[in-house]
PDB file of N, CA and C in Angstrom:
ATOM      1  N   UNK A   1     203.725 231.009  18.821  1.00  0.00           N
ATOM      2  CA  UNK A   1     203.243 232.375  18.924  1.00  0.00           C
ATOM      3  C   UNK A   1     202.170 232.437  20.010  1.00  0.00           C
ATOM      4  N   UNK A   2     202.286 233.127  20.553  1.00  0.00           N
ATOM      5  CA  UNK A   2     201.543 233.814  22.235  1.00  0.00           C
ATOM      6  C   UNK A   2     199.915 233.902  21.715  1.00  0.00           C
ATOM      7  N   UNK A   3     199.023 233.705  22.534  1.00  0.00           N
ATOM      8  CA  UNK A   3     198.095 234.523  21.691  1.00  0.00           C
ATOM      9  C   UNK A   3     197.040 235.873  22.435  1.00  0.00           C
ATOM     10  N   UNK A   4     198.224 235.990  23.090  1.00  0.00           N
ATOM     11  CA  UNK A   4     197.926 236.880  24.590  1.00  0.00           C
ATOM     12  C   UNK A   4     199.082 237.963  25.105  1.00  0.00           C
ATOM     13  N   UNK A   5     198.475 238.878  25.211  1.00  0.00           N
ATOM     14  CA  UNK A   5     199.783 240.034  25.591  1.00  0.00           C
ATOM     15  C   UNK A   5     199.287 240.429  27.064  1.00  0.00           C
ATOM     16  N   UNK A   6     200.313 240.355  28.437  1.00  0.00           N
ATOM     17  CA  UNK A   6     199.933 240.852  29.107  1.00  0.00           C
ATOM     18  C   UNK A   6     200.832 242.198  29.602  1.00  0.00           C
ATOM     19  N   UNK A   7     200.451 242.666  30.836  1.00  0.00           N
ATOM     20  CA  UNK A   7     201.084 243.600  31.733  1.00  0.00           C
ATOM     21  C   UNK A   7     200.861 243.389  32.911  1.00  0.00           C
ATOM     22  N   UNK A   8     201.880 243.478  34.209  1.00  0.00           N
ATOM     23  CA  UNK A   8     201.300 243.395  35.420  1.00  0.00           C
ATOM     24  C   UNK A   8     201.474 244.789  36.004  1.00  0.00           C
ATOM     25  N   UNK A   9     200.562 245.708  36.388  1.00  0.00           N
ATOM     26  CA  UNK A   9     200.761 246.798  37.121  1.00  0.00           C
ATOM     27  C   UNK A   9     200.127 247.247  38.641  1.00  0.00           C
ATOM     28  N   UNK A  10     200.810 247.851  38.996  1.00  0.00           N
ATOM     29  CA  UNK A  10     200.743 247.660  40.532  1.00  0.00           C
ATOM     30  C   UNK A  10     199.979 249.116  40.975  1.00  0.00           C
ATOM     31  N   UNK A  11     198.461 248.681  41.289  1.00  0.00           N
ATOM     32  CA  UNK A  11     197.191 249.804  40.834  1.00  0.00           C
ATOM     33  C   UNK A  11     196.484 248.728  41.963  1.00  0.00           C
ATOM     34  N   UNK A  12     195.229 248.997  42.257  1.00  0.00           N
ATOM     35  CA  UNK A  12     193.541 248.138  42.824  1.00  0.00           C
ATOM     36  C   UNK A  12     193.288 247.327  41.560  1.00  0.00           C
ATOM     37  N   UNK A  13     192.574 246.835  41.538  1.00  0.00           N
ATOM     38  CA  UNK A  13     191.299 246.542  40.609  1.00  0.00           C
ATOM     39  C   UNK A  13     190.681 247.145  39.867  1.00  0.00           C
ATOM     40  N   UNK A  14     190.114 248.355  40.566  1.00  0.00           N
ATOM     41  CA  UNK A  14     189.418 248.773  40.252  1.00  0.00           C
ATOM     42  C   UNK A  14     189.830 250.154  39.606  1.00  0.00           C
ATOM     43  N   UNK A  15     191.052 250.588  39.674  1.00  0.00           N
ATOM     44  CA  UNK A  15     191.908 251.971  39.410  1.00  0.00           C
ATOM     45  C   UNK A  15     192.265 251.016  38.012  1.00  0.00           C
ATOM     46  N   UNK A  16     193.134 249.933  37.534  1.00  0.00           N
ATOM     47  CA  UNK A  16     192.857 249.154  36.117  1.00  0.00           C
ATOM     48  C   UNK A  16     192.152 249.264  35.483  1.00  0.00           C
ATOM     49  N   UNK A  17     191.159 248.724  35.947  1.00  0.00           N
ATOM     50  CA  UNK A  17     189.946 248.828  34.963  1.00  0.00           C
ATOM     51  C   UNK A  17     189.321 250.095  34.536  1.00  0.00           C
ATOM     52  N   UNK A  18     189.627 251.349  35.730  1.00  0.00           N
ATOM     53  CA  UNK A  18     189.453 252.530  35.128  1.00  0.00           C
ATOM     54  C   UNK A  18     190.458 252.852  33.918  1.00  0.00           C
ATOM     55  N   UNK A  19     191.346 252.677  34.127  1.00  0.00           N
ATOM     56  CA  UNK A  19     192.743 253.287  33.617  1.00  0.00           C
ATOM     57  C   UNK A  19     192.247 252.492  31.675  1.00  0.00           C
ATOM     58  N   UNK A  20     192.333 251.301  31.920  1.00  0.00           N
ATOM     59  CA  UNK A  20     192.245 250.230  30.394  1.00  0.00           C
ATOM     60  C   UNK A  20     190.618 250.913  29.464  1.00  0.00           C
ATOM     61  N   UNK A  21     190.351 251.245  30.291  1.00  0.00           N
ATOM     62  CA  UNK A  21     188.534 251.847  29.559  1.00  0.00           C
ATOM     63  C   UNK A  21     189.147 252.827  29.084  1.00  0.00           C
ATOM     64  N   UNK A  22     189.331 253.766  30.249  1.00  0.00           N
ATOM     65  CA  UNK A  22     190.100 255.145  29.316  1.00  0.00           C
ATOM     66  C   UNK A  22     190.754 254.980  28.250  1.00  0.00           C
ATOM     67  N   UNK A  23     191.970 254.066  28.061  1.00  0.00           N
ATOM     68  CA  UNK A  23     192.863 253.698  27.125  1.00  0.00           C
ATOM     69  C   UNK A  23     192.095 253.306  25.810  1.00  0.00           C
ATOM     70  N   UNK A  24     190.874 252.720  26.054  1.00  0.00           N
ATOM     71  CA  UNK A  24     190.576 252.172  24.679  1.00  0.00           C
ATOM     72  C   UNK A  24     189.204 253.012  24.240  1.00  0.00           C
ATOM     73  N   UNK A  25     189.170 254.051  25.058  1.00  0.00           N
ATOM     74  CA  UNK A  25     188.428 255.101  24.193  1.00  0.00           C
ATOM     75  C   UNK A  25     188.795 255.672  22.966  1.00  0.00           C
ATOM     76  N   UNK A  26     188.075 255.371  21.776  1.00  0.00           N
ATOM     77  CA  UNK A  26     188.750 255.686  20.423  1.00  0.00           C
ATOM     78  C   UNK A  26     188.084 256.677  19.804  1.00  0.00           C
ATOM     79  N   UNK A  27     187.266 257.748  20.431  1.00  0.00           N
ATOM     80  CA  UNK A  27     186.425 259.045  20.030  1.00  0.00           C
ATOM     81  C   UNK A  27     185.863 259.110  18.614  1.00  0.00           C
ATOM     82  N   UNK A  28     185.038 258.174  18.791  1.00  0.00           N
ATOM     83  CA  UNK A  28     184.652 258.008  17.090  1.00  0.00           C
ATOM     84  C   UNK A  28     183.356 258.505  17.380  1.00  0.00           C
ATOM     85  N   UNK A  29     182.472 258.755  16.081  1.00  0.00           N
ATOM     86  CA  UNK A  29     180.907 258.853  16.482  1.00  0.00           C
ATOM     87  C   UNK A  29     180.499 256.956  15.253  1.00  0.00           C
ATOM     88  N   UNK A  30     179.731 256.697  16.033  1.00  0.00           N
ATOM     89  CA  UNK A  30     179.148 255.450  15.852  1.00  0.00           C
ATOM     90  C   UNK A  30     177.949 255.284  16.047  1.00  0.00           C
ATOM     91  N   UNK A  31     177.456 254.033  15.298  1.00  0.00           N
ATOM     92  CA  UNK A  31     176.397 253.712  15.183  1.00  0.00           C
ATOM     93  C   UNK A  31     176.237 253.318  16.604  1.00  0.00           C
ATOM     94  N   UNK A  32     174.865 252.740  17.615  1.00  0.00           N
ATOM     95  CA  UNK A  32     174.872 252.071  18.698  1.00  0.00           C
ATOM     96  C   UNK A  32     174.541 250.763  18.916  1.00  0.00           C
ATOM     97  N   UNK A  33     175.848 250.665  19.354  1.00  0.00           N
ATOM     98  CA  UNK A  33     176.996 249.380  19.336  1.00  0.00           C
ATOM     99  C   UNK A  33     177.189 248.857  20.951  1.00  0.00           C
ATOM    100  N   UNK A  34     177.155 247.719  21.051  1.00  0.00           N
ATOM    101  CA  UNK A  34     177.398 246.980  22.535  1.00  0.00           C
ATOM    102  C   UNK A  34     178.080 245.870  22.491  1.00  0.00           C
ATOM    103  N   UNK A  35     179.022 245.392  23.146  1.00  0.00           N
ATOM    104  CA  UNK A  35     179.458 244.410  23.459  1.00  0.00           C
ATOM    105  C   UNK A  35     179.501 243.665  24.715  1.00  0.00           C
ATOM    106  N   UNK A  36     178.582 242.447  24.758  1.00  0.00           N
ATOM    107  CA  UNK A  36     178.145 242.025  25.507  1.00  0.00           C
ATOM    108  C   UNK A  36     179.227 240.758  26.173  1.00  0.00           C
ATOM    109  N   UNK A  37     179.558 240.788  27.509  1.00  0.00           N
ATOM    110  CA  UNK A  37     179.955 239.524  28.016  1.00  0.00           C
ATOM    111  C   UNK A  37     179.063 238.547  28.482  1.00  0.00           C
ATOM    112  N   UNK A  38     179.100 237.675  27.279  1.00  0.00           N
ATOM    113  CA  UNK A  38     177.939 236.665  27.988  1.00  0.00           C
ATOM    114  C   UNK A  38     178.133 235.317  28.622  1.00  0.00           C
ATOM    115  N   UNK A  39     179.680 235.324  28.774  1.00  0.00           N
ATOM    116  CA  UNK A  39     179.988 233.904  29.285  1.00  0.00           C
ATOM    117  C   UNK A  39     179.230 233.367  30.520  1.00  0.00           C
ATOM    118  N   UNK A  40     179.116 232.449  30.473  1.00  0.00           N
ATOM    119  CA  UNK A  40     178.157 231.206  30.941  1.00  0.00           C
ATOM    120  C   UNK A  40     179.229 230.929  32.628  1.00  0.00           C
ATOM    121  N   UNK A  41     179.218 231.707  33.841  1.00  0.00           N
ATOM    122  CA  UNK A  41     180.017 231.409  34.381  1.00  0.00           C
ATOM    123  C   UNK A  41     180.889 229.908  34.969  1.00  0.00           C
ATOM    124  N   UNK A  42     179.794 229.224  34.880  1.00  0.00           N
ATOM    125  CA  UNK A  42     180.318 227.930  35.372  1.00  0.00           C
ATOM    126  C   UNK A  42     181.596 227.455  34.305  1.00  0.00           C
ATOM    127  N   UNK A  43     180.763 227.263  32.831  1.00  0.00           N
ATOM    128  CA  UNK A  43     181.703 227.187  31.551  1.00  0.00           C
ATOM    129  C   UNK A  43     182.927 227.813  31.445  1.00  0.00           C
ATOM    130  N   UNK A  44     182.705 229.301  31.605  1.00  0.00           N
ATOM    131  CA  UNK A  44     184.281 229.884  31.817  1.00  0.00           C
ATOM    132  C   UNK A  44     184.778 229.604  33.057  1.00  0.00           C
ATOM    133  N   UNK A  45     184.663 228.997  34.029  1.00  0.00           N
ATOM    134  CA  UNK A  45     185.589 228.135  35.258  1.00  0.00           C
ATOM    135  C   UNK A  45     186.354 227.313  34.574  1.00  0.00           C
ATOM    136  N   UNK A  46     185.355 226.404  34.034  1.00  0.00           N
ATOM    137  CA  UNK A  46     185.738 225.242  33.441  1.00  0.00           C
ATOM    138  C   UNK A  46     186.852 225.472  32.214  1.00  0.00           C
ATOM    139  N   UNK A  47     186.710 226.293  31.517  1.00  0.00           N
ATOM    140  CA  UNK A  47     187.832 227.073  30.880  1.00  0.00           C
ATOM    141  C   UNK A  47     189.290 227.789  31.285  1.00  0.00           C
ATOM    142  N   UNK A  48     189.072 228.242  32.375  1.00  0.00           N
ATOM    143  CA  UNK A  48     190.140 228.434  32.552  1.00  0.00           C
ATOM    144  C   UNK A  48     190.922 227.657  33.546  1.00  0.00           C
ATOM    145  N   UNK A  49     190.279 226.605  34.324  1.00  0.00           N
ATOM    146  CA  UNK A  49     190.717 225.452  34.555  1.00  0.00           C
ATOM    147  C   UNK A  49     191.907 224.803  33.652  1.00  0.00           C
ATOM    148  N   UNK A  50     191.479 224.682  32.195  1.00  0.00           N
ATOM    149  CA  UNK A  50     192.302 224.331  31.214  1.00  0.00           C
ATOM    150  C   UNK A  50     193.144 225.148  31.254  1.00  0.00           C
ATOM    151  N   UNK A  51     193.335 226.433  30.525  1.00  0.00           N
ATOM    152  CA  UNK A  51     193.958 227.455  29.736  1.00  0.00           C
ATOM    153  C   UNK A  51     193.902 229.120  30.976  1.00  0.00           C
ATOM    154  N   UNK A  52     194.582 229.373  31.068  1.00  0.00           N
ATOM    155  CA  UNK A  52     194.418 230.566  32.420  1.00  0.00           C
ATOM    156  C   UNK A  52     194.446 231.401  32.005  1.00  0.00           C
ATOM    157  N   UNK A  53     194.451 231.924  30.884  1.00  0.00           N
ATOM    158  CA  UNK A  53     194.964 232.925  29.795  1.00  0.00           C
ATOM    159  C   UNK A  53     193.978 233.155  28.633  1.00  0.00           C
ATOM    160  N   UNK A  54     192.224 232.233  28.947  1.00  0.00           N
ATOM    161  CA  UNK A  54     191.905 231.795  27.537  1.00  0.00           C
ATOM    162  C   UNK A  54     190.776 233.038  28.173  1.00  0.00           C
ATOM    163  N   UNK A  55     190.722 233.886  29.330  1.00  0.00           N
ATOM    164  CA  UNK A  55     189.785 234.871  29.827  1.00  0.00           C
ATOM    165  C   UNK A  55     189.922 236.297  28.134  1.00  0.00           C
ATOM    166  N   UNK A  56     191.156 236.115  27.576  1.00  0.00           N
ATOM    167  CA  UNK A  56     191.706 236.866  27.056  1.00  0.00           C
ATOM    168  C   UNK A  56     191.164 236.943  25.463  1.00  0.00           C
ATOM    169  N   UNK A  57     190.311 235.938  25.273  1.00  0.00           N
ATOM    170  CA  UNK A  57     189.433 235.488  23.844  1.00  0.00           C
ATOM    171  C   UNK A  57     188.183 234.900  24.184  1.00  0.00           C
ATOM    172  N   UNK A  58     187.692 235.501  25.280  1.00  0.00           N
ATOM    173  CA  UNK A  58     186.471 235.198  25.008  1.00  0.00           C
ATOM    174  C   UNK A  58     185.585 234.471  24.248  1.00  0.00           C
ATOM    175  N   UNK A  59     184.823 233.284  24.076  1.00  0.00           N
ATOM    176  CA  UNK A  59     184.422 232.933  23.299  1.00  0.00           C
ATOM    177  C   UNK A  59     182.848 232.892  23.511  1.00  0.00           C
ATOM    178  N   UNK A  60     182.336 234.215  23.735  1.00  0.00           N
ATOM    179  CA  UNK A  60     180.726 234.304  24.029  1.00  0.00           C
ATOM    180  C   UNK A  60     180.359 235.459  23.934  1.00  0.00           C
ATOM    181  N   UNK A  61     181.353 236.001  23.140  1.00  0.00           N
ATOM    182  CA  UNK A  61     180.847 237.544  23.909  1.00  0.00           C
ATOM    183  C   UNK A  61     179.492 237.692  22.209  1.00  0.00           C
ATOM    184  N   UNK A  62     178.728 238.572  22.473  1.00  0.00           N
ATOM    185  CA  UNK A  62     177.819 239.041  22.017  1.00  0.00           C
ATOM    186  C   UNK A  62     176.956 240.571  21.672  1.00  0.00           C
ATOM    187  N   UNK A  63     177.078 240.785  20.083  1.00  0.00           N
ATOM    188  CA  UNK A  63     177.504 242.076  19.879  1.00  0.00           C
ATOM    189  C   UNK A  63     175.854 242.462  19.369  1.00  0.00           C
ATOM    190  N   UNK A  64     175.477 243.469  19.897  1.00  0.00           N
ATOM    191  CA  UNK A  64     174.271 244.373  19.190  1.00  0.00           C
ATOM    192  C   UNK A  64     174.921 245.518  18.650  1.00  0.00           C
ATOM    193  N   UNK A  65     174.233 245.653  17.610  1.00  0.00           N
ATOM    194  CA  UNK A  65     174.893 246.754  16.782  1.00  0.00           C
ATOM    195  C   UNK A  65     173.547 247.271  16.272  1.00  0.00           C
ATOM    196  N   UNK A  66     173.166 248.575  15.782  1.00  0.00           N
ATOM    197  CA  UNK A  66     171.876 249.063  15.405  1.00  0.00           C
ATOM    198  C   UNK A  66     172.844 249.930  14.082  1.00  0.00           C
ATOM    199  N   UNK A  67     172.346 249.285  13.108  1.00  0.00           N
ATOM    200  CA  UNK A  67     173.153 249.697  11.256  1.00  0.00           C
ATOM    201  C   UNK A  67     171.763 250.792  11.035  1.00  0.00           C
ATOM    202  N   UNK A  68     171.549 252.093  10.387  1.00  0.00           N
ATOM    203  CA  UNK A  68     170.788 252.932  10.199  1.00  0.00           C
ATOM    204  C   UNK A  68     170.922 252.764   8.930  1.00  0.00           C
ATOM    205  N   UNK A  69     169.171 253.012   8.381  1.00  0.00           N
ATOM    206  CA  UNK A  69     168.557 252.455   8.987  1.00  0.00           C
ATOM    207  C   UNK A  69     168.123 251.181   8.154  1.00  0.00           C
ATOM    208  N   UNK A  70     167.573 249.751   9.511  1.00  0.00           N
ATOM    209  CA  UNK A  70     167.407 248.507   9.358  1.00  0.00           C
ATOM    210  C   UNK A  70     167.400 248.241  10.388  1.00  0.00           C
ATOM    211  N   UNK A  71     167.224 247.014  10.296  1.00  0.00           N
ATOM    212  CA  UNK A  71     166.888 246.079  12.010  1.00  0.00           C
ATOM    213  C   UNK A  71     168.158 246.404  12.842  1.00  0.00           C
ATOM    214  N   UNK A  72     168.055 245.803  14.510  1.00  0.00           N
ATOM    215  CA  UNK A  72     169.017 245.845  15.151  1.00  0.00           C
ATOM    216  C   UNK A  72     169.527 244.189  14.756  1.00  0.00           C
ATOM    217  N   UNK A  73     171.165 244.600  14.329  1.00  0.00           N
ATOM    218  CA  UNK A  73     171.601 243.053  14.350  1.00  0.00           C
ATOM    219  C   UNK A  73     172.450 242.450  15.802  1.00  0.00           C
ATOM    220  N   UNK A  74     172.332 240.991  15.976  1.00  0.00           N
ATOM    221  CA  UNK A  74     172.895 240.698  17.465  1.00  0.00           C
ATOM    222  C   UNK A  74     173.633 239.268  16.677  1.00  0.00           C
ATOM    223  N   UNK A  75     174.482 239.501  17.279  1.00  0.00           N
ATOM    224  CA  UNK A  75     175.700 238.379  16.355  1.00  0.00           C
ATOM    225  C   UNK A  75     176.755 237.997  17.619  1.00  0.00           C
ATOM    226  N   UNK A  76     176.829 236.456  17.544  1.00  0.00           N
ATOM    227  CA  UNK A  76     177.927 236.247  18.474  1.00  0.00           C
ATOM    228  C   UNK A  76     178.899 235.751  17.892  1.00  0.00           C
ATOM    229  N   UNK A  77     180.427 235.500  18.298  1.00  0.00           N
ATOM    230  CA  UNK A  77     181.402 234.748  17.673  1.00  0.00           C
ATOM    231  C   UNK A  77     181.057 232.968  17.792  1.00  0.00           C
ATOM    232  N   UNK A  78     181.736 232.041  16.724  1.00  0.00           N
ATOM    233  CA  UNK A  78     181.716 230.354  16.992  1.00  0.00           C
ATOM    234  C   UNK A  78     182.626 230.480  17.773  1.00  0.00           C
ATOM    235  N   UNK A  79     182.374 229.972  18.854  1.00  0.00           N
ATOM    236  CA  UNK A  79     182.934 229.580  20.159  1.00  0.00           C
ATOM    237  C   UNK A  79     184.251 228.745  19.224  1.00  0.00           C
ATOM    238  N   UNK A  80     183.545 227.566  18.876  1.00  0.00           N
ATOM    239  CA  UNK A  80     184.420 226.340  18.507  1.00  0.00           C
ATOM    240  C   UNK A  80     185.479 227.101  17.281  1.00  0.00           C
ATOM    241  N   UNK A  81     184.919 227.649  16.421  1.00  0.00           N
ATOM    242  CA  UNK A  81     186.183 228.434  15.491  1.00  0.00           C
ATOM    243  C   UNK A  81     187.322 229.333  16.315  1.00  0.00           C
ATOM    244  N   UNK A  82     186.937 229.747  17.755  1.00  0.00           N
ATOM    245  CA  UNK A  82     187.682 230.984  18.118  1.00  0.00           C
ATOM    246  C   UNK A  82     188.964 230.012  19.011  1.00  0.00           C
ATOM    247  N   UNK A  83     188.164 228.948  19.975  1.00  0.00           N
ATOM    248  CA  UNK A  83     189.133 227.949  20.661  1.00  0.00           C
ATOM    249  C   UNK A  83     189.647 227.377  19.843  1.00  0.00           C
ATOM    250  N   UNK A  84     189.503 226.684  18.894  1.00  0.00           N
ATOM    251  CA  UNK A  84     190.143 226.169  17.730  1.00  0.00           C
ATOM    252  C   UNK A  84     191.945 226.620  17.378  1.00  0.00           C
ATOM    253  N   UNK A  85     192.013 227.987  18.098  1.00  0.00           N
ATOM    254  CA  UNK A  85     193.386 228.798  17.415  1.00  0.00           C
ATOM    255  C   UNK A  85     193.954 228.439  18.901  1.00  0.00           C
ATOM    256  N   UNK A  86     193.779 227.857  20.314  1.00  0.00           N
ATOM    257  CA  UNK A  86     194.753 226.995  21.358  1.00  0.00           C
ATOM    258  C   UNK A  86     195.010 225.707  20.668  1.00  0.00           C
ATOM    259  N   UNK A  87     194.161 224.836  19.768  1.00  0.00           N
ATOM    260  CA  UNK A  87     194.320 223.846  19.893  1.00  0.00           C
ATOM    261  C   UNK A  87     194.386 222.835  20.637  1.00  0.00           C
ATOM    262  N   UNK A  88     193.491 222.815  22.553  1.00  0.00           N
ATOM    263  CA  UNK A  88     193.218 221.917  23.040  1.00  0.00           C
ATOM    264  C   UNK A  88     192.005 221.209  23.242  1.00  0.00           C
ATOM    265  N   UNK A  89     191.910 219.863  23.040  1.00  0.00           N
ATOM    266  CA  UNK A  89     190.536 219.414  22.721  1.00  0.00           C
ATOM    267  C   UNK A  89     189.903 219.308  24.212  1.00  0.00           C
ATOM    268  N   UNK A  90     190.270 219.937  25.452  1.00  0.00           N
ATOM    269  CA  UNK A  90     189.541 219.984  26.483  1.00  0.00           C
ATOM    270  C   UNK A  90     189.001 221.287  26.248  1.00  0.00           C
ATOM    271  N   UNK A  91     189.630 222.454  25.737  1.00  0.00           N
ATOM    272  CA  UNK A  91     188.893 223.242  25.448  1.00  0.00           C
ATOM    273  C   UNK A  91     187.652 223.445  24.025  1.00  0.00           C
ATOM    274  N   UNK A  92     188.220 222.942  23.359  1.00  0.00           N
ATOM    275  CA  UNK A  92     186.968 222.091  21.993  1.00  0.00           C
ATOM    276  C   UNK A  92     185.846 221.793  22.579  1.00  0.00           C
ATOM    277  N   UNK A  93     186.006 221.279  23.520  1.00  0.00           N
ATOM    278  CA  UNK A  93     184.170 219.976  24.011  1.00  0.00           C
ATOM    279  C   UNK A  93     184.068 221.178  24.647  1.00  0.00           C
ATOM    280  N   UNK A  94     184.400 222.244  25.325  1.00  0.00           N
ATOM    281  CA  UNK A  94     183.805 223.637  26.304  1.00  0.00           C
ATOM    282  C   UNK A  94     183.257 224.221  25.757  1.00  0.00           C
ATOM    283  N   UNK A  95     184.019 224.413  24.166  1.00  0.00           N
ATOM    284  CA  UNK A  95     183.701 225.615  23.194  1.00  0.00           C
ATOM    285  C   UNK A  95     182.700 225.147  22.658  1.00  0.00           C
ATOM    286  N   UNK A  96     182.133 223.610  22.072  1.00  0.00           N
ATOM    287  CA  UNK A  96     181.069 223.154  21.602  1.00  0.00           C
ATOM    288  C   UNK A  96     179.780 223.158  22.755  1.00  0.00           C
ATOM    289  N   UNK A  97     179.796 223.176  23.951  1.00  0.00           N
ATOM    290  CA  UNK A  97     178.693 223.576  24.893  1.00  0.00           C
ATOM    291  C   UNK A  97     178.681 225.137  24.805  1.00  0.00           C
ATOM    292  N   UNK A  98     179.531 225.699  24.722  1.00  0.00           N
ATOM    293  CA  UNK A  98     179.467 227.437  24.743  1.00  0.00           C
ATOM    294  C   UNK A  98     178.396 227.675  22.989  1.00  0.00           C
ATOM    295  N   UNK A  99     179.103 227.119  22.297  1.00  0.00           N
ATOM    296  CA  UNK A  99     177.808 227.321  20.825  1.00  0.00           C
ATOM    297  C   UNK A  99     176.670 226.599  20.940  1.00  0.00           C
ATOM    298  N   UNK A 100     176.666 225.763  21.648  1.00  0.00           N
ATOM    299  CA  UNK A 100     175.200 225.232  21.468  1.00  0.00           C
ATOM    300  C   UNK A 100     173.986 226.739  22.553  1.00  0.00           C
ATOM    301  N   UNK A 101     174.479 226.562  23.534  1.00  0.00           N
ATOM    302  CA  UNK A 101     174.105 228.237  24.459  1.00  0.00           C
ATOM    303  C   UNK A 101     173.845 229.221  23.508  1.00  0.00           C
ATOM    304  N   UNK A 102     175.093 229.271  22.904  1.00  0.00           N
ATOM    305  CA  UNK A 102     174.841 230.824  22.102  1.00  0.00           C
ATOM    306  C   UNK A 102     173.512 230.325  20.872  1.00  0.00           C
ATOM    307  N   UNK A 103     174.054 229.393  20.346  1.00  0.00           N
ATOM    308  CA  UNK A 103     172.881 229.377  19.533  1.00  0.00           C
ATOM    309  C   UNK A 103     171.511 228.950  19.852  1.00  0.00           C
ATOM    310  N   UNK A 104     170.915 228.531  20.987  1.00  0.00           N
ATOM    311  CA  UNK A 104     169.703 228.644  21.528  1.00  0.00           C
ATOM    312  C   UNK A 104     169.206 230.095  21.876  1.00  0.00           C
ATOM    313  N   UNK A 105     169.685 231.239  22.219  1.00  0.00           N
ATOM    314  CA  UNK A 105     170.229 232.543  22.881  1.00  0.00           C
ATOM    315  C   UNK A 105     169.828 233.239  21.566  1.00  0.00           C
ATOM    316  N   UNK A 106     170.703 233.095  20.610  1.00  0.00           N
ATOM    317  CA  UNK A 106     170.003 233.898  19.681  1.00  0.00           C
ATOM    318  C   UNK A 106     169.070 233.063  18.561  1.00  0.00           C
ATOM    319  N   UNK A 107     168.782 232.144  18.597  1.00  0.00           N
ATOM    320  CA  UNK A 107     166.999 231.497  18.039  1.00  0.00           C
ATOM    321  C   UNK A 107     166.209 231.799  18.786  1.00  0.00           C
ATOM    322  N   UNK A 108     165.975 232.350  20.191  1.00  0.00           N
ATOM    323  CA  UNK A 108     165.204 232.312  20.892  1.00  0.00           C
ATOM    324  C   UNK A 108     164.719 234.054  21.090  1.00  0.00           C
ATOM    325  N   UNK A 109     165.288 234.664  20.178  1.00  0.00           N
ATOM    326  CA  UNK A 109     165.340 236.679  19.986  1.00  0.00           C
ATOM    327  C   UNK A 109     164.238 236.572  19.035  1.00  0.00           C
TER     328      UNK A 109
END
């Protein structure tokens, strides 16, 4: 099983990325919510070195969310639980430097 769906369409760059934002506008009213890309660029080289496709699961991204009312919470995914579902151990030892980051990152808030 895939763990990646793509499309290739014949647009810029930058007309895509307009087009996919639009698409995943879901008109809700919400709390304020962010999702952060925090990959470590060198690390995600080194990632997709392995896996070319692994841009597609992120394993850093990092979410602020503000729950009313209470603190703002900031929560990232385990790197190592999320690579875990390729099953390659070159990507394992990436994903275990990507959590050690994240978890210095948020002890350090």
């Amino acid at each position: 099983m895939s763990y990646h769906m793509s499309k290739a369409i014949e647009t810029s760059f930058d007309e895509a990325a307009a087009r996919v934002t639009e698409a995943l506008k879901v008109g809700v009213d919400y709390a304020p919510y962010m999702i952060l890309g925090a990959c470590n660029p060198h690390l995600a080289w080194r990632a997709l070195q392995v896996e070319d496709k692994i841009d597609t699961m992120p394993p850093c991204n990092v979410v602020v969310r503000e729950e009313r009312p209470g603190p703002i919470e900031v929560t990232a995914i385990d790197p190592v639980a999320s690579m875990s579902a390729i099953g390659d151990p070159k990507l394992a030892k990436i994903a275990d430097g990507v959590r050690h980051l994240l978890t210095e990152v948020i002890q350090q808030l």
